[in-house]
PDB file of N, CA and C in Angstrom:
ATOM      1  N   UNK A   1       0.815  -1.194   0.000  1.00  0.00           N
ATOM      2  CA  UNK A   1       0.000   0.000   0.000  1.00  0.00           C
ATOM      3  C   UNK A   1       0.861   1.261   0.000  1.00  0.00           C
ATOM      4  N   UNK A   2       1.943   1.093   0.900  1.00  0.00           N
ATOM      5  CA  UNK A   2       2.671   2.486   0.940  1.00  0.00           C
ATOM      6  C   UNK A   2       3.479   3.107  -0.482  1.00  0.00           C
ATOM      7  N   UNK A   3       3.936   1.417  -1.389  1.00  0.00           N
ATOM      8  CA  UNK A   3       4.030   1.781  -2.645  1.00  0.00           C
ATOM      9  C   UNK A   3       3.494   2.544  -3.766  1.00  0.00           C
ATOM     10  N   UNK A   4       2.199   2.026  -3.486  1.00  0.00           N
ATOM     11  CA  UNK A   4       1.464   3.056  -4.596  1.00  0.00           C
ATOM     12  C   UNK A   4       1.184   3.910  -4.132  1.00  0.00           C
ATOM     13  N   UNK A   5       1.420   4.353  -2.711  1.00  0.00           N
ATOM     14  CA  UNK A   5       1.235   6.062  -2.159  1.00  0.00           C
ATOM     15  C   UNK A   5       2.336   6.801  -2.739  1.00  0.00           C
ATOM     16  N   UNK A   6       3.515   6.166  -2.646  1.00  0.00           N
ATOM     17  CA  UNK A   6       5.089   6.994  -2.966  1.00  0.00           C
ATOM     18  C   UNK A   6       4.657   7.177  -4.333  1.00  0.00           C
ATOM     19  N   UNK A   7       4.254   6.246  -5.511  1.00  0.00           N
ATOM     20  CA  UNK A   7       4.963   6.494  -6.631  1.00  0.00           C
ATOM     21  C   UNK A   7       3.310   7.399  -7.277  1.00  0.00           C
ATOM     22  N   UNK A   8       2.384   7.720  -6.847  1.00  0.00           N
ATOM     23  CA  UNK A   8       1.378   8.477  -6.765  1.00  0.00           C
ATOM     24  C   UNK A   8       1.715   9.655  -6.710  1.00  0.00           C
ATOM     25  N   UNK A   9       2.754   9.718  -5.136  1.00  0.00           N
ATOM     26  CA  UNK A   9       2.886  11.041  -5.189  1.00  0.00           C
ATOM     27  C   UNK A   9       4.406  11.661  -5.932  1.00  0.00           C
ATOM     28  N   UNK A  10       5.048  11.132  -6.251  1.00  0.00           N
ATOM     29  CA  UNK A  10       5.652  11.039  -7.116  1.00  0.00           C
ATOM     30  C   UNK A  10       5.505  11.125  -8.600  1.00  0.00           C
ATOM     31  N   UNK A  11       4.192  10.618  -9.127  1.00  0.00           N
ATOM     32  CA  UNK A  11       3.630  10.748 -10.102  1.00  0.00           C
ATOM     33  C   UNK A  11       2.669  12.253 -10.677  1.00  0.00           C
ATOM     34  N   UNK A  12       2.661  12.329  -9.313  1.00  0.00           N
ATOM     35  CA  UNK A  12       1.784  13.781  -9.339  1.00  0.00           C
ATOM     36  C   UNK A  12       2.993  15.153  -8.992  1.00  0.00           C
ATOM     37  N   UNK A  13       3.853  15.541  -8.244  1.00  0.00           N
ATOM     38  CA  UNK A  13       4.788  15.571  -8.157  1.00  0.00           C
ATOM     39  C   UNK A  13       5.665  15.856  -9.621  1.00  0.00           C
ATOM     40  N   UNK A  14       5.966  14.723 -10.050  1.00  0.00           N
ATOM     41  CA  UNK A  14       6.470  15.012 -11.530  1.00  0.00           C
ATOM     42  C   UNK A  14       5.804  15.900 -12.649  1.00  0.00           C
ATOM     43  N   UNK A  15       4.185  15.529 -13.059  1.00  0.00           N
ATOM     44  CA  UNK A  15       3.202  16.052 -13.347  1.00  0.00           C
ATOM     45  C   UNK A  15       3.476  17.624 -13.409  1.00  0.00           C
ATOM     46  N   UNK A  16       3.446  17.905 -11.894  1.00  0.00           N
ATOM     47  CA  UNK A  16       3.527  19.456 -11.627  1.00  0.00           C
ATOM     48  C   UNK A  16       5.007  19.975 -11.881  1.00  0.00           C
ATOM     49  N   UNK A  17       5.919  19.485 -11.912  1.00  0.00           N
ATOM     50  CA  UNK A  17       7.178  19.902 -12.753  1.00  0.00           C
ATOM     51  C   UNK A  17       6.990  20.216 -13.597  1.00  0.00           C
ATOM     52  N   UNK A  18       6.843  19.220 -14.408  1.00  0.00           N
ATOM     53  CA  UNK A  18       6.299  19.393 -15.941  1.00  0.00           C
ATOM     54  C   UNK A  18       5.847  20.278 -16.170  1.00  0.00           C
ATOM     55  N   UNK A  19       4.597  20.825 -15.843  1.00  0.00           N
ATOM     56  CA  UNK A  19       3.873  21.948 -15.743  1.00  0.00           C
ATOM     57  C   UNK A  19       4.306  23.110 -15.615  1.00  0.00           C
ATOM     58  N   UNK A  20       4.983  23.544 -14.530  1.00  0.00           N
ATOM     59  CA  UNK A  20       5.882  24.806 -14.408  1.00  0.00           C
ATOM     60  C   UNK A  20       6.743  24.905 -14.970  1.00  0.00           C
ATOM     61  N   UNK A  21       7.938  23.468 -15.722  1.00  0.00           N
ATOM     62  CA  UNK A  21       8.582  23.677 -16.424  1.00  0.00           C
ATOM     63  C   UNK A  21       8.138  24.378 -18.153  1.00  0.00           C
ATOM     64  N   UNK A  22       6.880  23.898 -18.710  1.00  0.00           N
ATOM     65  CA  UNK A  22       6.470  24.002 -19.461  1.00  0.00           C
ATOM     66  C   UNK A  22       6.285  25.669 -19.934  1.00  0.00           C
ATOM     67  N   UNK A  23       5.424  26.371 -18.804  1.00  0.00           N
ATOM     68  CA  UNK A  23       4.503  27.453 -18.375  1.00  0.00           C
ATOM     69  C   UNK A  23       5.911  28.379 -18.574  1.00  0.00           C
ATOM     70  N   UNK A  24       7.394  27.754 -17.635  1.00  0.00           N
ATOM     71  CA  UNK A  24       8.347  28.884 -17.898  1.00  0.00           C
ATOM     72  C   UNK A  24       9.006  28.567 -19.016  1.00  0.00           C
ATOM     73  N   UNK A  25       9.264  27.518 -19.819  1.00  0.00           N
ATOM     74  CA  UNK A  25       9.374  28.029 -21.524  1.00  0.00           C
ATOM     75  C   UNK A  25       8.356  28.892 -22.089  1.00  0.00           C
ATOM     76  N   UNK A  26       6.923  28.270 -21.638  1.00  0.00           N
ATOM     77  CA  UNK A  26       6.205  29.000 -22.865  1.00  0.00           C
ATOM     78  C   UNK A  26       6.791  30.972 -22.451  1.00  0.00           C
ATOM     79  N   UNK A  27       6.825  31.416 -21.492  1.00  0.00           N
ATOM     80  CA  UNK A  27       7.014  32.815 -21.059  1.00  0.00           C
ATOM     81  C   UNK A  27       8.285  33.265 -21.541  1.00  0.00           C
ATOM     82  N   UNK A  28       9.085  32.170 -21.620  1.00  0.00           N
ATOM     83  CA  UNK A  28      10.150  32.662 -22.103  1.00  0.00           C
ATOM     84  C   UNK A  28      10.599  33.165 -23.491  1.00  0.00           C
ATOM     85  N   UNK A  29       9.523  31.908 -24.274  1.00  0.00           N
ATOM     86  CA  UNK A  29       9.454  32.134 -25.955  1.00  0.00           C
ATOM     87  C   UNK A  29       8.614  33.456 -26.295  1.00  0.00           C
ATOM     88  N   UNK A  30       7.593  33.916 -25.162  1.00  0.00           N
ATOM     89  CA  UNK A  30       7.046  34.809 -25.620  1.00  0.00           C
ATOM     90  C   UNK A  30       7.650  36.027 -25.474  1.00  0.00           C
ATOM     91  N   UNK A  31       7.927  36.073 -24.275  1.00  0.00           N
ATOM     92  CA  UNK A  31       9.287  37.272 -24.268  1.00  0.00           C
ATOM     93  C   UNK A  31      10.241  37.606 -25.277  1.00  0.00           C
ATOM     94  N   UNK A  32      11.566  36.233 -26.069  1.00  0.00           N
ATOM     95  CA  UNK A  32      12.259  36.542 -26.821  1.00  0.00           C
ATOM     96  C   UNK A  32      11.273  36.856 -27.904  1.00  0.00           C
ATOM     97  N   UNK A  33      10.289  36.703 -28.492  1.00  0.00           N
ATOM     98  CA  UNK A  33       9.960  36.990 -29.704  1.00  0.00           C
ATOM     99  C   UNK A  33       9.338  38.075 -29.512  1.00  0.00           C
ATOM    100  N   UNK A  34       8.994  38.886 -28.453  1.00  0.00           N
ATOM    101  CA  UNK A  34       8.562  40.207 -28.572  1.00  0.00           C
ATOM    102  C   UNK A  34       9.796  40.925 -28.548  1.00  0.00           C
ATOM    103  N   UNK A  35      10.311  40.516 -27.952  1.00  0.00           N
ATOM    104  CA  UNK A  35      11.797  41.473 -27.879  1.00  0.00           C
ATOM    105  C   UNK A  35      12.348  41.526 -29.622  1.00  0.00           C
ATOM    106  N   UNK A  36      12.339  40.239 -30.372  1.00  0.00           N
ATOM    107  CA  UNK A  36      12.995  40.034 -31.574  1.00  0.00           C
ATOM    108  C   UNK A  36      11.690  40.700 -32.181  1.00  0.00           C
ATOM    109  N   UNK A  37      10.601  40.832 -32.090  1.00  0.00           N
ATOM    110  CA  UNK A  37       9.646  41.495 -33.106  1.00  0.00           C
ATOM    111  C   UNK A  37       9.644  43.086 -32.910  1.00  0.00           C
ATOM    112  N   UNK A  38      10.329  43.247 -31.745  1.00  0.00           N
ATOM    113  CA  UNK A  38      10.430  44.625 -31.605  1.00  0.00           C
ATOM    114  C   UNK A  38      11.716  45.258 -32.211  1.00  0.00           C
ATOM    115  N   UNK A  39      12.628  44.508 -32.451  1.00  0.00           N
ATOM    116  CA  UNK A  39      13.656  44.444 -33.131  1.00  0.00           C
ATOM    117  C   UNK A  39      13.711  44.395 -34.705  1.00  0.00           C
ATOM    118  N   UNK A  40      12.967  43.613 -35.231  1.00  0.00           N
ATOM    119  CA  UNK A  40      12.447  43.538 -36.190  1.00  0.00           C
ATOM    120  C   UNK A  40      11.817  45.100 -36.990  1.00  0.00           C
ATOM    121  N   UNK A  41      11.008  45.438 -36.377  1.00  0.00           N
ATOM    122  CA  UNK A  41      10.038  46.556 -36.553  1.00  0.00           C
ATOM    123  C   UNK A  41      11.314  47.795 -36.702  1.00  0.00           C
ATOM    124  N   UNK A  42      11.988  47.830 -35.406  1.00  0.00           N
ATOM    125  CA  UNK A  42      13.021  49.284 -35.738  1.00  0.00           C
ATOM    126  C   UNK A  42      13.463  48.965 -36.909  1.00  0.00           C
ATOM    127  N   UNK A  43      13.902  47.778 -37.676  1.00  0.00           N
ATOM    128  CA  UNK A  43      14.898  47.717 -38.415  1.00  0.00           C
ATOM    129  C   UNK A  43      13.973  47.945 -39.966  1.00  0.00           C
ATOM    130  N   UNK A  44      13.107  47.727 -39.662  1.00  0.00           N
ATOM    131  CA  UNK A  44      11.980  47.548 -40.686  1.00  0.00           C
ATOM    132  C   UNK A  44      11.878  49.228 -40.982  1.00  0.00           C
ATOM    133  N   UNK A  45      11.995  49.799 -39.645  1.00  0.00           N
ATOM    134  CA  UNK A  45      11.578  51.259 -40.045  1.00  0.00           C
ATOM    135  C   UNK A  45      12.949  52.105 -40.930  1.00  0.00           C
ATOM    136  N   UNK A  46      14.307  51.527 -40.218  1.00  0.00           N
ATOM    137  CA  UNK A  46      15.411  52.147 -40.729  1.00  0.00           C
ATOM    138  C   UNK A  46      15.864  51.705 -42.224  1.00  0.00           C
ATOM    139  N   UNK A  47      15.492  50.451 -42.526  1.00  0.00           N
ATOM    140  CA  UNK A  47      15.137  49.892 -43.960  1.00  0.00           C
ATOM    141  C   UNK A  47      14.864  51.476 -44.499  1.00  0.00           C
ATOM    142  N   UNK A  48      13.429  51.617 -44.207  1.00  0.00           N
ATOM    143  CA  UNK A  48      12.407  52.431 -44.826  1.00  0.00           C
ATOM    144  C   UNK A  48      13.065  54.128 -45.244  1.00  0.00           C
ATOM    145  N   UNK A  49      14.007  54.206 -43.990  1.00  0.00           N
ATOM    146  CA  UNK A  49      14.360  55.337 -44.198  1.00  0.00           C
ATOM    147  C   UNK A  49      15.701  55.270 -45.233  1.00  0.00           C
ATOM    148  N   UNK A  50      16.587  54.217 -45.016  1.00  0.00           N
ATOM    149  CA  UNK A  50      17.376  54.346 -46.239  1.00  0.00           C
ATOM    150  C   UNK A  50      17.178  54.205 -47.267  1.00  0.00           C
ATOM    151  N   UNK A  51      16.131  53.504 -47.661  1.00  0.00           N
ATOM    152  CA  UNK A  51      15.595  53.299 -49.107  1.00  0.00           C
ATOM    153  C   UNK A  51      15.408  54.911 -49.723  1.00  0.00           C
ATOM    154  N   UNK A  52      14.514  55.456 -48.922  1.00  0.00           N
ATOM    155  CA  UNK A  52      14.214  56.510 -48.996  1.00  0.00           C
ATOM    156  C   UNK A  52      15.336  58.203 -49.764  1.00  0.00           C
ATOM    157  N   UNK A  53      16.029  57.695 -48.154  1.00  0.00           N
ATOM    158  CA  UNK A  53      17.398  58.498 -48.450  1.00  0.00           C
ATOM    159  C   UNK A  53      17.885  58.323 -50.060  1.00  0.00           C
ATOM    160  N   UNK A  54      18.451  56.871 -50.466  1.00  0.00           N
ATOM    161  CA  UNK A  54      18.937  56.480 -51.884  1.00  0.00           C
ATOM    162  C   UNK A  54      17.948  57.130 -52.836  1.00  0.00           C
ATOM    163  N   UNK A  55      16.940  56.214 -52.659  1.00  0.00           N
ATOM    164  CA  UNK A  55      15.798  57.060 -54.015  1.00  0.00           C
ATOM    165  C   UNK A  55      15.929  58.285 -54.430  1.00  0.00           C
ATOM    166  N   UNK A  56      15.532  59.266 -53.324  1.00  0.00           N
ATOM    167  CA  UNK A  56      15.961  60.777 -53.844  1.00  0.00           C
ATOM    168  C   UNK A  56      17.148  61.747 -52.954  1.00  0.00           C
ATOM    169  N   UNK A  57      18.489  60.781 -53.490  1.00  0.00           N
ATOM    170  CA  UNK A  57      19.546  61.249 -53.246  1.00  0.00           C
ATOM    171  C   UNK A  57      19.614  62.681 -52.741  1.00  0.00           C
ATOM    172  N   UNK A  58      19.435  62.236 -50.648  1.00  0.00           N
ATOM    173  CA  UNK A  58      19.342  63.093 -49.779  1.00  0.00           C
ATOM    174  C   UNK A  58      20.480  63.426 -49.979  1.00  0.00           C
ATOM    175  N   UNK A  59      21.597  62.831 -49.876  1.00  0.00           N
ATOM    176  CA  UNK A  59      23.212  63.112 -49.327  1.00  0.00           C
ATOM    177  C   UNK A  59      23.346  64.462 -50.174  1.00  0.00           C
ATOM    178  N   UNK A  60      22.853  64.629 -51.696  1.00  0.00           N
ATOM    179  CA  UNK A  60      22.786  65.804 -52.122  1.00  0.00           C
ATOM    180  C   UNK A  60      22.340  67.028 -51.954  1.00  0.00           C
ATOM    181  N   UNK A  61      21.553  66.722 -51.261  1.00  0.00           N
ATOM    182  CA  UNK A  61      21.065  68.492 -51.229  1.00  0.00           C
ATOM    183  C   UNK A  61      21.747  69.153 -49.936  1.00  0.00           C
ATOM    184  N   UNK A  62      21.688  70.387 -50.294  1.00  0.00           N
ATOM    185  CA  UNK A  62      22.609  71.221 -49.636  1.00  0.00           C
ATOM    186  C   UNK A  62      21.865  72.344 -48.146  1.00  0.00           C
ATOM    187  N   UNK A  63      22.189  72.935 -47.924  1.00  0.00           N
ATOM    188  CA  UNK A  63      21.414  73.564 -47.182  1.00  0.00           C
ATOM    189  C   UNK A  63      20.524  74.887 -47.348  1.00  0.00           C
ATOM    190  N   UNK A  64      20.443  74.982 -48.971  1.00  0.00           N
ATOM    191  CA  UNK A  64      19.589  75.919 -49.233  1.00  0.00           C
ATOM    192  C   UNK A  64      18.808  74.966 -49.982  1.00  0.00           C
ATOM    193  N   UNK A  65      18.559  73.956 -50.563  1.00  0.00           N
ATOM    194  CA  UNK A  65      17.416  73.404 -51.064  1.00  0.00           C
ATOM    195  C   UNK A  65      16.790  72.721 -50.314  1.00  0.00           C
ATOM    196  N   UNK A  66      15.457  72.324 -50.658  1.00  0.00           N
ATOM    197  CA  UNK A  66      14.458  71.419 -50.131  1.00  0.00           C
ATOM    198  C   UNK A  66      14.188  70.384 -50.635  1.00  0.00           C
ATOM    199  N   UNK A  67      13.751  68.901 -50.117  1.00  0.00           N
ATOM    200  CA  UNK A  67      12.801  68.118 -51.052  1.00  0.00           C
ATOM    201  C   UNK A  67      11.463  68.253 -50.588  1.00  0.00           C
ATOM    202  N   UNK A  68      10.466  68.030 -51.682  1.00  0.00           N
ATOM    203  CA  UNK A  68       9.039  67.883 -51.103  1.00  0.00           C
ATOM    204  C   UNK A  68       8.702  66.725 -51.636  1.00  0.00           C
ATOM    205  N   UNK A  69       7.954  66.012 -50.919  1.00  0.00           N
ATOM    206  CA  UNK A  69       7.531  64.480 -51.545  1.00  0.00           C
ATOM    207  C   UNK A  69       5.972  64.720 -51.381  1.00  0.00           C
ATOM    208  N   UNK A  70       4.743  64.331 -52.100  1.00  0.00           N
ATOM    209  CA  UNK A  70       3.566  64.449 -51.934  1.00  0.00           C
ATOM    210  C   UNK A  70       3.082  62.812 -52.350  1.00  0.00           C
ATOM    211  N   UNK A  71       2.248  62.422 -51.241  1.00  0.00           N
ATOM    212  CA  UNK A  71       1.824  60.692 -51.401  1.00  0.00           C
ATOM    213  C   UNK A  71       0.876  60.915 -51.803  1.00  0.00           C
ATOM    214  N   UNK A  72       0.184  59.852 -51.734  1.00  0.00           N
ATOM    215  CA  UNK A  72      -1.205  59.264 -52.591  1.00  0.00           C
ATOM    216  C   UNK A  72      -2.345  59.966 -51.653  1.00  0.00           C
ATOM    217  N   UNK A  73      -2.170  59.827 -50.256  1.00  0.00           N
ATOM    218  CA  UNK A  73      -3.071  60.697 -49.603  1.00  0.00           C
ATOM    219  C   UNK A  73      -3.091  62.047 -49.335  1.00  0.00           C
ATOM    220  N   UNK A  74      -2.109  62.814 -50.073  1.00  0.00           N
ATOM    221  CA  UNK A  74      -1.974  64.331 -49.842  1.00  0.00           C
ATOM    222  C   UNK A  74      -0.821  64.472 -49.042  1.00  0.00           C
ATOM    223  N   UNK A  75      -0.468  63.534 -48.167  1.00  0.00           N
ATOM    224  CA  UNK A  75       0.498  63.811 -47.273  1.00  0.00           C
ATOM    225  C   UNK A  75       1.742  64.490 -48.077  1.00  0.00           C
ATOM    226  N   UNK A  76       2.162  65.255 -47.313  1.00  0.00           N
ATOM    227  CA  UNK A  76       3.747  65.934 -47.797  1.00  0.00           C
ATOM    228  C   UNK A  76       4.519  65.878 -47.223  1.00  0.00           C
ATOM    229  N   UNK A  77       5.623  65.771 -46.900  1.00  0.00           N
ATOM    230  CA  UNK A  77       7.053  65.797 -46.296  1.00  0.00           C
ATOM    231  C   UNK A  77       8.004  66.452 -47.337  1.00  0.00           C
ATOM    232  N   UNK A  78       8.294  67.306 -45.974  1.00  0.00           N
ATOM    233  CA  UNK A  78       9.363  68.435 -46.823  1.00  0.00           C
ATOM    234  C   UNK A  78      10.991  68.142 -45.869  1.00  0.00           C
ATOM    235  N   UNK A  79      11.934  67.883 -46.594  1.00  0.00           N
ATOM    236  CA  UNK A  79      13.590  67.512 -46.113  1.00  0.00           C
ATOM    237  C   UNK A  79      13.772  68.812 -46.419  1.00  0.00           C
ATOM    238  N   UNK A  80      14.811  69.067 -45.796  1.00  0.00           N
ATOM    239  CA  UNK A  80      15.900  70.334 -45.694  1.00  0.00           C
ATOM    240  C   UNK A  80      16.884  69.982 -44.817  1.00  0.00           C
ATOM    241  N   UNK A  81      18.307  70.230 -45.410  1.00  0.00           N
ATOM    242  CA  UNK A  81      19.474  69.885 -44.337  1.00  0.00           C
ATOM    243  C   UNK A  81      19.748  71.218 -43.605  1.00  0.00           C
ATOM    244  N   UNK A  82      19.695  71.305 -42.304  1.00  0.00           N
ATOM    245  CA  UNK A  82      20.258  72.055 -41.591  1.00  0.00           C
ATOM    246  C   UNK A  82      21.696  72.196 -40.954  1.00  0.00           C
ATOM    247  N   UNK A  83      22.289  73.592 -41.381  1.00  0.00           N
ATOM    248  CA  UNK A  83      23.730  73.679 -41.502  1.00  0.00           C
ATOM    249  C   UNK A  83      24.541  73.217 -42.124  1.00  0.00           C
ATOM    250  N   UNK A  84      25.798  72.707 -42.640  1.00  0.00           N
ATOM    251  CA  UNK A  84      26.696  72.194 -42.908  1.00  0.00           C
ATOM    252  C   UNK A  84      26.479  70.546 -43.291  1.00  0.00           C
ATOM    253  N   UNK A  85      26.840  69.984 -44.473  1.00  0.00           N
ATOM    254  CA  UNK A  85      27.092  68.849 -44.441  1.00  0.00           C
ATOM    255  C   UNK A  85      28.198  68.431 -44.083  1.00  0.00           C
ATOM    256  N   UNK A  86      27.579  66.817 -42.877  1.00  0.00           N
ATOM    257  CA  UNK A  86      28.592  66.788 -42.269  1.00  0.00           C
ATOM    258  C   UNK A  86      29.805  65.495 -43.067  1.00  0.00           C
TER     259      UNK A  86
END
């Protein structure tokens, strides 16, 4: 009788390892991949801006010209280098 008490509780016991072991991977995977999706995203944005830069060859303009870009929704963005290129 005392056998199948030990390996019962032992059985249950293990069970709940399992469990917490499980619970702290899953937290852990969710963590690194927010961290890496947040990582992701900056890089996604700085992509965006060098593309940008190349297309209409920022490095050129000087500090008396402007660019104006106008999108599909009206939006505008206007570049201008301030002071000195460095």
């Amino acid at each position: 009788m005392k056998d199948i008490s030990l390996y019962m509780q032992f059985g249950l016991g293990f069970i709940g390892w399992i469990y917490i072991v499980s619970k702290a991977g899953e937290w852990l995977t969710k963590a690194t991949f927010k961290q890496w999706a947040k990582r992701r995203k900056e890089s996604r944005q700085q992509k965006a801006v060098n593309e940008l830069y190349e297309a209409y060859e920022l490095d050129k303009i000087d500090s008396k010209s402007t660019v104006r870009l106008t999108t599909k929704g009206n939006l505008v963005i206007m570049m201008y280098r301030t002071g000195d290129k460095a």
